[in-house]
C-alpha atoms as a PDB file:
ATOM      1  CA  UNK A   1       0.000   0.000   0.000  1.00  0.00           C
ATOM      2  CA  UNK A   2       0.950   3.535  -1.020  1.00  0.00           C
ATOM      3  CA  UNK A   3       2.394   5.521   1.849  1.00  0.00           C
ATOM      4  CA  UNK A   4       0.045   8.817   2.543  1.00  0.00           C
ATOM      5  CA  UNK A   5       1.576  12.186   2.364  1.00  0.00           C
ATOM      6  CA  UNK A   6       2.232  13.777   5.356  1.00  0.00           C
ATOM      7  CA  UNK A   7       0.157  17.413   5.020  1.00  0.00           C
ATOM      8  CA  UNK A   8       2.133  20.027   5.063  1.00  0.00           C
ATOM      9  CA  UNK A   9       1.845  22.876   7.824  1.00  0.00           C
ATOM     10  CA  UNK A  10       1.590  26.681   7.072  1.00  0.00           C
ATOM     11  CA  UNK A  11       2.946  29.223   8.680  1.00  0.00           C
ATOM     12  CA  UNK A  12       3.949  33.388   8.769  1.00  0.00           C
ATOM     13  CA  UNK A  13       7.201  33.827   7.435  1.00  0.00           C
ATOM     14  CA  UNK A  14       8.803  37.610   7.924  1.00  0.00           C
ATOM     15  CA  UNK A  15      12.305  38.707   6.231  1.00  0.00           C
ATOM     16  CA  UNK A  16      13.696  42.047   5.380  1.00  0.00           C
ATOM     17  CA  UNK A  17      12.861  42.738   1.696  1.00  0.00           C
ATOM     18  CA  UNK A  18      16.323  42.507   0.076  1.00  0.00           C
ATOM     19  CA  UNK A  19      16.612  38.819   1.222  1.00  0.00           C
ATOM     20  CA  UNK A  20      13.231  37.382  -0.107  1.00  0.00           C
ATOM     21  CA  UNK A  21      14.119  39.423  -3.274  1.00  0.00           C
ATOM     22  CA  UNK A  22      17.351  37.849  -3.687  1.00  0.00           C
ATOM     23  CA  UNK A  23      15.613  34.610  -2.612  1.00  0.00           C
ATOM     24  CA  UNK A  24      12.946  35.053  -5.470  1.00  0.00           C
ATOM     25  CA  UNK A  25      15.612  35.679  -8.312  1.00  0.00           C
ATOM     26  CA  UNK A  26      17.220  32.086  -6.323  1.00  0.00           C
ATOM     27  CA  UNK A  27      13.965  30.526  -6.698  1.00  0.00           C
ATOM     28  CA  UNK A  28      13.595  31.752 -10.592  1.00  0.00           C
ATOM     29  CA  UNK A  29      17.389  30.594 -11.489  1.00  0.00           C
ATOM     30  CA  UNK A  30      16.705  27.086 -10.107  1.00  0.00           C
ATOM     31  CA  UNK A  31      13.245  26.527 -12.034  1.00  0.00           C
ATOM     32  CA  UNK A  32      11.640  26.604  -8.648  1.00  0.00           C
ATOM     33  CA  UNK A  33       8.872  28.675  -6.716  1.00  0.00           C
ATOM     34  CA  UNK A  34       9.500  30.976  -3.552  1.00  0.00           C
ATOM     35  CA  UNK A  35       8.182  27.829  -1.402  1.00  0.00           C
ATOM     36  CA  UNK A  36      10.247  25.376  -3.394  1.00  0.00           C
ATOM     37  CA  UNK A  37      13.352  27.031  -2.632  1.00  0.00           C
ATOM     38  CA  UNK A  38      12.779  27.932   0.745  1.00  0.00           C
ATOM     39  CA  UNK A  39      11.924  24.292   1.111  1.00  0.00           C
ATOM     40  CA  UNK A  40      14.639  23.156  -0.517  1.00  0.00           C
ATOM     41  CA  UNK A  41      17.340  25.417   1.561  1.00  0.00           C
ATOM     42  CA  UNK A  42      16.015  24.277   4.898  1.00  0.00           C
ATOM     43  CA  UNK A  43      16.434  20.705   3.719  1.00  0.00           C
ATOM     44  CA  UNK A  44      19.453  21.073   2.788  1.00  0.00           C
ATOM     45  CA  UNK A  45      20.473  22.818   5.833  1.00  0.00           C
ATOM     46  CA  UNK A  46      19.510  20.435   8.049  1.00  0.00           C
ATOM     47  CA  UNK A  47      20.911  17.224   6.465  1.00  0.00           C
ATOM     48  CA  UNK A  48      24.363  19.135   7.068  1.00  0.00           C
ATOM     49  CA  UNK A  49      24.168  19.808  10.235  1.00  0.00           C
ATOM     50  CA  UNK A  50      22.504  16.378  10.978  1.00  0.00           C
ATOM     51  CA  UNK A  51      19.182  17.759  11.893  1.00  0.00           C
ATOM     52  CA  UNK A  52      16.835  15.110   9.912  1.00  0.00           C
ATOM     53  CA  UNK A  53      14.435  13.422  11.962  1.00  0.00           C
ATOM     54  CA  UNK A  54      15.270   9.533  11.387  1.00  0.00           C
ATOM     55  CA  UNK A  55      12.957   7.625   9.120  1.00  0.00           C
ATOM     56  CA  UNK A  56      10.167   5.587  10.367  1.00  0.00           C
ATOM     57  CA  UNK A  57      10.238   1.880   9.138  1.00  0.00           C
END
């Protein structure tokens, strides 16, 4: 059987201007929306610091 997607949570995000600009030009390099990339940095930062919840089996 198909594991179901965990829903994802929403929440208020404030930054300065200048940094969710230059995260939105990011975003538009990469082929990827505002979310995406924000996503995708988080992610990213958290595998390297060894941050990743462990995976249920």
């Amino acid at each position: 059987m198909a594991k179901e997607k965990e829903a994802k949570k929403a929440f208020v995000l404030r930054m300065a201007p200048e940094q969710l600009e230059a995260l939105q030009k990011w975003a538009d390099d990469e082929f990827r929306s505002l979310n995406g990339q924000i996503e995708f940095l988080l992610h990213e930062a958290l595998k390297s610091k060894n941050r990743l919840p462990k995976e249920r089996s």
